[in-house]
Structures are given as C-alpha cells and as structure tokens.
C-alpha atoms as a PDB file:
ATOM      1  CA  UNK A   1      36.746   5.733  49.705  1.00  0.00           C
ATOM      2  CA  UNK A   2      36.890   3.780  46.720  1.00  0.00           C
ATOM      3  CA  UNK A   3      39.295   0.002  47.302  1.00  0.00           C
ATOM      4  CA  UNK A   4      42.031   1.378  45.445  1.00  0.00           C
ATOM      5  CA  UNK A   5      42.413   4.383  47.885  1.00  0.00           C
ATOM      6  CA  UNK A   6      42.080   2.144  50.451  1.00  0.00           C
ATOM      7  CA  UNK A   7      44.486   0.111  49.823  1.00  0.00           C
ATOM      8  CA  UNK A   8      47.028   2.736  49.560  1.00  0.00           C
ATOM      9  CA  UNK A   9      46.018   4.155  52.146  1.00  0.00           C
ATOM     10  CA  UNK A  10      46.672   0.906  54.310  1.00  0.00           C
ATOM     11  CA  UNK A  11      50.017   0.474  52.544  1.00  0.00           C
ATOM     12  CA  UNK A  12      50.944   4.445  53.107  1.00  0.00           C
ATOM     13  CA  UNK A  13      50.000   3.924  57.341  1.00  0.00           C
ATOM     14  CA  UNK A  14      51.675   0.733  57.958  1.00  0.00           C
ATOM     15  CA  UNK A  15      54.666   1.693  55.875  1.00  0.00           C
ATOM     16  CA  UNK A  16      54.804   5.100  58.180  1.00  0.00           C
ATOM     17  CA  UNK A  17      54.352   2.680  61.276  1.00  0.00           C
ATOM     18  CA  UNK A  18      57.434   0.605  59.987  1.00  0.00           C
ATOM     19  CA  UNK A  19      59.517   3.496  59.691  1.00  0.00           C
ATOM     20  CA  UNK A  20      58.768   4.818  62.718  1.00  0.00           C
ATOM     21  CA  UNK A  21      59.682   1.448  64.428  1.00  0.00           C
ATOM     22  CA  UNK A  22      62.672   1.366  62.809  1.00  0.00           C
ATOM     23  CA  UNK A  23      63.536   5.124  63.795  1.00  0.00           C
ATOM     24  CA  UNK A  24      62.379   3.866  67.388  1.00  0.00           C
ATOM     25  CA  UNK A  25      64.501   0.853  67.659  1.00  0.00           C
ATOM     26  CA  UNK A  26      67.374   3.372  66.252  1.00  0.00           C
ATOM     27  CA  UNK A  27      67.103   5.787  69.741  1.00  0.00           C
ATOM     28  CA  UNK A  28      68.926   4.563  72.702  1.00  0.00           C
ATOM     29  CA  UNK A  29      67.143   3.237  75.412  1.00  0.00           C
ATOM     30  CA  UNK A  30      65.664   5.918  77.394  1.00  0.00           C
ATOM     31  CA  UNK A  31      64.640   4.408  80.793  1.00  0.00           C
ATOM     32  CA  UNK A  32      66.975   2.924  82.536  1.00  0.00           C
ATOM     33  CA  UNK A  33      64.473   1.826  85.552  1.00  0.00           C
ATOM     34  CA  UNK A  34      62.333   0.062  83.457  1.00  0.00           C
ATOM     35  CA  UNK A  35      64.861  -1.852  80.605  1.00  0.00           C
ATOM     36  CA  UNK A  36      62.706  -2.946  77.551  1.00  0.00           C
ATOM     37  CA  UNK A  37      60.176  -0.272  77.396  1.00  0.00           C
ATOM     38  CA  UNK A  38      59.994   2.021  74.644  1.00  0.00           C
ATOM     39  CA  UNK A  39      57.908   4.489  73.873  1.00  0.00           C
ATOM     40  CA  UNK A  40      56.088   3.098  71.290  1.00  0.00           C
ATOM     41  CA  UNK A  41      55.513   5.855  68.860  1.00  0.00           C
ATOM     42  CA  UNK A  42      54.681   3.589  66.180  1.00  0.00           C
ATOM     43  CA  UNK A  43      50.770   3.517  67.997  1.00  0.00           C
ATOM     44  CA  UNK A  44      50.507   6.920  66.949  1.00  0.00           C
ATOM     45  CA  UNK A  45      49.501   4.954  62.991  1.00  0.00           C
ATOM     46  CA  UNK A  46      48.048   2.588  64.459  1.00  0.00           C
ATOM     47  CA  UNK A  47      45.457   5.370  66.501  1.00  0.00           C
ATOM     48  CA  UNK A  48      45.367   7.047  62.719  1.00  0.00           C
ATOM     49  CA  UNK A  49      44.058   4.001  61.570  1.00  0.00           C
ATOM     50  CA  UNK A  50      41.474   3.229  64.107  1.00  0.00           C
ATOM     51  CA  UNK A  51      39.806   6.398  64.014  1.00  0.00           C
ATOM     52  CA  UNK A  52      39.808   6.762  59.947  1.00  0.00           C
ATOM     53  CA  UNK A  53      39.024   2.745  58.894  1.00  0.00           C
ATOM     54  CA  UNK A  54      36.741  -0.049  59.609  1.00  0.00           C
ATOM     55  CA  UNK A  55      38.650  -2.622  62.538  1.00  0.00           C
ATOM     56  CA  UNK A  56      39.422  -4.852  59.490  1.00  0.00           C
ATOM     57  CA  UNK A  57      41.652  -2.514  57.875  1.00  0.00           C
ATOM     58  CA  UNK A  58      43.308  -1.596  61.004  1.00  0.00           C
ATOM     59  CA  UNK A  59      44.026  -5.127  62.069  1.00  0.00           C
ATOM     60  CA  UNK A  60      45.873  -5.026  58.564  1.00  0.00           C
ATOM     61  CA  UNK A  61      47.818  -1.684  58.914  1.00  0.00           C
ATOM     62  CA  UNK A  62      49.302  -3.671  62.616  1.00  0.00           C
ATOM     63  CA  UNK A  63      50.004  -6.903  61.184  1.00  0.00           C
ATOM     64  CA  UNK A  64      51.667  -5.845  58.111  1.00  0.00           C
ATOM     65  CA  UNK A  65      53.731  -3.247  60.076  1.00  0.00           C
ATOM     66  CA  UNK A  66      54.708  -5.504  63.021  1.00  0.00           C
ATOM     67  CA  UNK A  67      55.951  -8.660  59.730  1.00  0.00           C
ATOM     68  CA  UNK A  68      57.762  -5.809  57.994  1.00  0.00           C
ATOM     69  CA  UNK A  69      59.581  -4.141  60.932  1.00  0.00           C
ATOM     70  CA  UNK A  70      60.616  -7.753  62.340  1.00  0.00           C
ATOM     71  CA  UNK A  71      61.884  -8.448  58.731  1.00  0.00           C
ATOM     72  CA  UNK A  72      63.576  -5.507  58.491  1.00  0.00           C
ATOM     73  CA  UNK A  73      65.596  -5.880  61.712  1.00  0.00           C
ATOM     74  CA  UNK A  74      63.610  -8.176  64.388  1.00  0.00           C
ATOM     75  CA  UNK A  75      63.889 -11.815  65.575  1.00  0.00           C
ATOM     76  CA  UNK A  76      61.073 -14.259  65.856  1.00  0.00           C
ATOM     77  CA  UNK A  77      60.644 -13.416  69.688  1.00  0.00           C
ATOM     78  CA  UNK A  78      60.527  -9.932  69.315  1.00  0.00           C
ATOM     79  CA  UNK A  79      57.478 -10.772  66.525  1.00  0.00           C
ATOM     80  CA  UNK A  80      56.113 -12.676  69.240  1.00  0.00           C
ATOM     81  CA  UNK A  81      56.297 -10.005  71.485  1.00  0.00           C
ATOM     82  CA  UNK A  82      55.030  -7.165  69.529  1.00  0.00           C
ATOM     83  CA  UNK A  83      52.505  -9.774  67.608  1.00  0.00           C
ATOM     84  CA  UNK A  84      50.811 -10.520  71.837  1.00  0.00           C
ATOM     85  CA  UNK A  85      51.222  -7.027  72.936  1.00  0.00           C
ATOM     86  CA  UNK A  86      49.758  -5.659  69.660  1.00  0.00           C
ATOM     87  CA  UNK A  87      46.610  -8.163  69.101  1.00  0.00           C
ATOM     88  CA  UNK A  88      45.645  -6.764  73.112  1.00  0.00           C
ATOM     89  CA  UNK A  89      46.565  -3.621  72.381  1.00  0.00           C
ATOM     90  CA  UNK A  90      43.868  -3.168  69.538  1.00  0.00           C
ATOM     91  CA  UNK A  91      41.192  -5.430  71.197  1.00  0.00           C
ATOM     92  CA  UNK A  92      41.408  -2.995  74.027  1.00  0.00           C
ATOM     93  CA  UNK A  93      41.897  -0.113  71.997  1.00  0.00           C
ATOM     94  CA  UNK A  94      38.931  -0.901  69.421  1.00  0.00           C
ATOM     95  CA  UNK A  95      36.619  -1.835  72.666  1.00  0.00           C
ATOM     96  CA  UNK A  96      36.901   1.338  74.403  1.00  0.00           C
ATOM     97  CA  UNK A  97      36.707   3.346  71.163  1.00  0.00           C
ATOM     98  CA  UNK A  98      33.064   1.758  70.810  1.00  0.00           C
ATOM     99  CA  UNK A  99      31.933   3.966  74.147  1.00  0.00           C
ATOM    100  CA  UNK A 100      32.014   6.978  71.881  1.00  0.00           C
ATOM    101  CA  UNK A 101      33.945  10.599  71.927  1.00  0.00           C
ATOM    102  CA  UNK A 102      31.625  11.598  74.224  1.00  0.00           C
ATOM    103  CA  UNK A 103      32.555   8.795  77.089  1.00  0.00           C
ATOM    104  CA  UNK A 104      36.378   8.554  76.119  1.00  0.00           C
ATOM    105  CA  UNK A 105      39.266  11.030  74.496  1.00  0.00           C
ATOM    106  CA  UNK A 106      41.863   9.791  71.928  1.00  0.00           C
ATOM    107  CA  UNK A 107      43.920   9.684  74.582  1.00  0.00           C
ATOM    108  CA  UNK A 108      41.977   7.742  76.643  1.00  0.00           C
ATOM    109  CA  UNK A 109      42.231   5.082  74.490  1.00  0.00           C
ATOM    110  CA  UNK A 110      45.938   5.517  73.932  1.00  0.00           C
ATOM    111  CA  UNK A 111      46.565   5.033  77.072  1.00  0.00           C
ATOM    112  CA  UNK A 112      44.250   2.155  77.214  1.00  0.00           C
ATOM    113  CA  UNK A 113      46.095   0.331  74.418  1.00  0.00           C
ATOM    114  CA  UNK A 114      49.974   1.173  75.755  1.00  0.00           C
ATOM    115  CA  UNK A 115      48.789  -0.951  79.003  1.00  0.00           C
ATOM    116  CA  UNK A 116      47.376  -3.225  77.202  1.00  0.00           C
ATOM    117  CA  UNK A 117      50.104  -3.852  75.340  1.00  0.00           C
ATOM    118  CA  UNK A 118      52.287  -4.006  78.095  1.00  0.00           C
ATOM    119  CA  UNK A 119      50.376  -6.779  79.654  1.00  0.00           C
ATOM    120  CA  UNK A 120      50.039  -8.831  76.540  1.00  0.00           C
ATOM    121  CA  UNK A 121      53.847  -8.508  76.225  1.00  0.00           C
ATOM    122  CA  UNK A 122      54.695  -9.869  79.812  1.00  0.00           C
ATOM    123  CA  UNK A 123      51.896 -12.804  79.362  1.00  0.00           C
ATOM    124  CA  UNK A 124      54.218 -13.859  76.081  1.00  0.00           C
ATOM    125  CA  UNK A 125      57.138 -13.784  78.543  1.00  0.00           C
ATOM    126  CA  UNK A 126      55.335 -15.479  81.328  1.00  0.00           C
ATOM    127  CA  UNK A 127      54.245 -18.127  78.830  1.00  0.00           C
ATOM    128  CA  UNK A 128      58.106 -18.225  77.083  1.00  0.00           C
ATOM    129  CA  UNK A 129      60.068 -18.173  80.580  1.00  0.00           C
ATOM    130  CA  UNK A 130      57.637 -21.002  81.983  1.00  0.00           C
ATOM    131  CA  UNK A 131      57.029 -18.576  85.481  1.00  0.00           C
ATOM    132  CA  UNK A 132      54.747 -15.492  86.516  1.00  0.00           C
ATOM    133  CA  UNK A 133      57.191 -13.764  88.049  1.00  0.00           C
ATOM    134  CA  UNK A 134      57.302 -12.004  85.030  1.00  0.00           C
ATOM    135  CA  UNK A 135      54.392 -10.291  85.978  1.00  0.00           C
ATOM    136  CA  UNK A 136      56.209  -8.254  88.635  1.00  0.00           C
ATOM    137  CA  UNK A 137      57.581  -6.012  85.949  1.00  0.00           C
ATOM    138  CA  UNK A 138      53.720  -4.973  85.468  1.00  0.00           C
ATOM    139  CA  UNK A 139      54.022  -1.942  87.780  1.00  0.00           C
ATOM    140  CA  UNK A 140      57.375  -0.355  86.215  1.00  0.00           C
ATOM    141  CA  UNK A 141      55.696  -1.041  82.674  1.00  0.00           C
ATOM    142  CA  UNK A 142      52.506   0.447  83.912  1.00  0.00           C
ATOM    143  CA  UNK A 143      53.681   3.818  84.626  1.00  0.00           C
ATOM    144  CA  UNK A 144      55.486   3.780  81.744  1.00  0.00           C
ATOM    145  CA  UNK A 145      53.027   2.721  79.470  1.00  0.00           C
ATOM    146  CA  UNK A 146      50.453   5.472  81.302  1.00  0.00           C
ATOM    147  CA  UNK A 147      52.589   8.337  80.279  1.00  0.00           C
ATOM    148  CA  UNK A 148      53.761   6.715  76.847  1.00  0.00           C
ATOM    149  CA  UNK A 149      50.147   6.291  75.715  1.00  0.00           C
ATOM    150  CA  UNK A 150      49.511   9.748  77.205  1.00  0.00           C
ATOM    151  CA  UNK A 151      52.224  11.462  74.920  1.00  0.00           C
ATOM    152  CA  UNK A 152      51.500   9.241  71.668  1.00  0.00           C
ATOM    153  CA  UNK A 153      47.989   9.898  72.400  1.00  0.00           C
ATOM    154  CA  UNK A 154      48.390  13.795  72.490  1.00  0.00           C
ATOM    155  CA  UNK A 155      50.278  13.734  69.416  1.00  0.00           C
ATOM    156  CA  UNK A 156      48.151  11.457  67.458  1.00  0.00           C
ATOM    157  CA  UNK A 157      44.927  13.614  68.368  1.00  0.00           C
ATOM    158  CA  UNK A 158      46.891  16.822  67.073  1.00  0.00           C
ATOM    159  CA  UNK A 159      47.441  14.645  63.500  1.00  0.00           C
ATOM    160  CA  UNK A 160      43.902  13.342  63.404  1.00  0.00           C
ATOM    161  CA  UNK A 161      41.999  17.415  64.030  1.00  0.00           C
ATOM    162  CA  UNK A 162      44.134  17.919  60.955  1.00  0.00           C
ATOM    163  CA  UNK A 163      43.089  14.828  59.396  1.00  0.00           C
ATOM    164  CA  UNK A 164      39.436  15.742  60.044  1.00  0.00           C
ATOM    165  CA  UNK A 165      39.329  18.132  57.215  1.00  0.00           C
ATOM    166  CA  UNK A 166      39.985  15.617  54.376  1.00  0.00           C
ATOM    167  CA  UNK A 167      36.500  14.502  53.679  1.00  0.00           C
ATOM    168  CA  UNK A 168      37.232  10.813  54.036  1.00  0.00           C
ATOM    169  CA  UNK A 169      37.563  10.847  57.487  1.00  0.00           C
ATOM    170  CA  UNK A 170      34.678  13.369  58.097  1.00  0.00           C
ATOM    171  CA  UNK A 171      32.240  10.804  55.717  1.00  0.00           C
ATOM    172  CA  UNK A 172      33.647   7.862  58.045  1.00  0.00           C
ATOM    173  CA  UNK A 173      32.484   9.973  61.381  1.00  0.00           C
ATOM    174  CA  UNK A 174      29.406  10.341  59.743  1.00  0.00           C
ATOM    175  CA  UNK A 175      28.428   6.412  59.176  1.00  0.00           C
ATOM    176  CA  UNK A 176      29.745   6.240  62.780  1.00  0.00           C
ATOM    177  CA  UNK A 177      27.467   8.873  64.578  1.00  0.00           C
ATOM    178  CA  UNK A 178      30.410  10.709  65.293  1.00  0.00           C
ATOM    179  CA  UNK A 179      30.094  13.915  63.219  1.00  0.00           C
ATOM    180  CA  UNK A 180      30.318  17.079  64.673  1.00  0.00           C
END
C-alpha cells in the first residue's frame, strides 16, 4: 500500500469509528444494571485496523477517533476515560493478536480488548475519585464487556472475511505468516 492509500485509509477508519461513536452516544442507554456501559461498537474499526495495518497506524486510527468524537460532543473526562480504557484496550488487544490465528479468534481478542478497556476505564476513575472502591463495578462491567466484545467481535470478523479479498489485506497476512 503505497503512503497515500494509507493515509486515507487511516482517515476513512477513524472517521467510520467517529461516526459510529457518535451514532452510539445517540442510542439510549441500554443496561440499566450496569449504568455507563455501552456497547462499544466503535472497536469494531478499531479490530479493522489491527488486523489490516502495522500497530503504528492503528494507534493513529484510536487516537484520532477518540480527539474527534470528544470534540464533536465529549468533555475532557470522558477523553480521559476513553483515552485510559482505549491505550489498554489496544495493548491487550495487539498482545494477544501476536499468539497467532491459530492460538486466538478475532473474537478472542475482542473480547480481550472490551475487558481491557473496562479496567483501564475504572483505574481512571479510581485515580479521579481518589478511592478503589471503584473497582467494585469490575464484575457488572465484566460481563458486560464479555458479551460486548463477543458481539463486536462476531461482527467485525464477518467485515474482515470480506475484507480478505482486497489484496491489501491478503499481502499484509502474507508479511505476517498469516496467509491462508
């Protein structure tokens, strides 16, 4: 992929994961056990990304979308929420990708990266409210973050079979070891 592709193709992911946040933050709140929790669709770019670029580009396509969809309708602690849960999120994410198809689904690491980010979250709100009773909010967040990464994980493993035909991606799984 030449840099000019590239590039567009980092601005064309995080501006889908920005609209998707926006659609998100749009839906009423779902679970009313578990207040705060979405279900975090906009991961299903940010899986697009990590399976089709190098972790450099990724870690672009997350931070641009996180500043533009906190512009666009956030406040500085929701950044600082989103910016925690997000920078776990892909360390985890990008970690357990390493073990290889064989070892670990799409979905897998989905689910790996929506607990994650659920812990990196309720650290930023241990560290803001000064106490780690915070933490006992893990095990609602947990379950929900299990079958949120499950169902963003399904659906972003349906979009990335289809991406698998453009030759960019299948050249990418090559370098990787991962063809076919």
């Amino acid at each position: 992929m030449r840099d000019n592709q590239r590039i567009v193709y980092i601005a064309l992911l995080a501006s889908q994961g920005v609209v998707i946040s926006l659609i998100e933050r749009a839906i009423p709140f779902p679970f009313a056990f578990a207040p705060g929790a979405k279900l975090g669709l906009a991961n299903i770019i940010t899986l697009m990304a990590l399976y089709t670029l190098p972790a450099k580009d990724v870690s672009k396509v997350i931070a641009i979308r996180i500043t533009l969809a906190m512009l666009l309708g956030g406040t500085i602690s929701s950044f600082l929420y989103s910016a925690s849960g997000a920078l776990l999120s892909f360390l985890g994410m990008w970690t357990v990708k390493q073990l290889g198809p064989a070892r670990i689904s799409l979905i897998g690491v989905s689910m790996t990266g929506a607990m994650l980010h659920n812990i990196g979250q309720l650290l930023t709100a241990s560290w803001i409210a000064g106490t780690w009773t915070v933490m006992l909010y893990l095990p609602f967040l947990s379950l929900m973050g299990m079958l949120s990464g499950f169902a963003v994980g399904v659906f972003a493993n349906y979009l990335l079979t289809h991406v698998d035909r453009l030759r960019v991606y299948q050249r990418y799984q090559e370098r990787q070891g991962w063809a076919r």
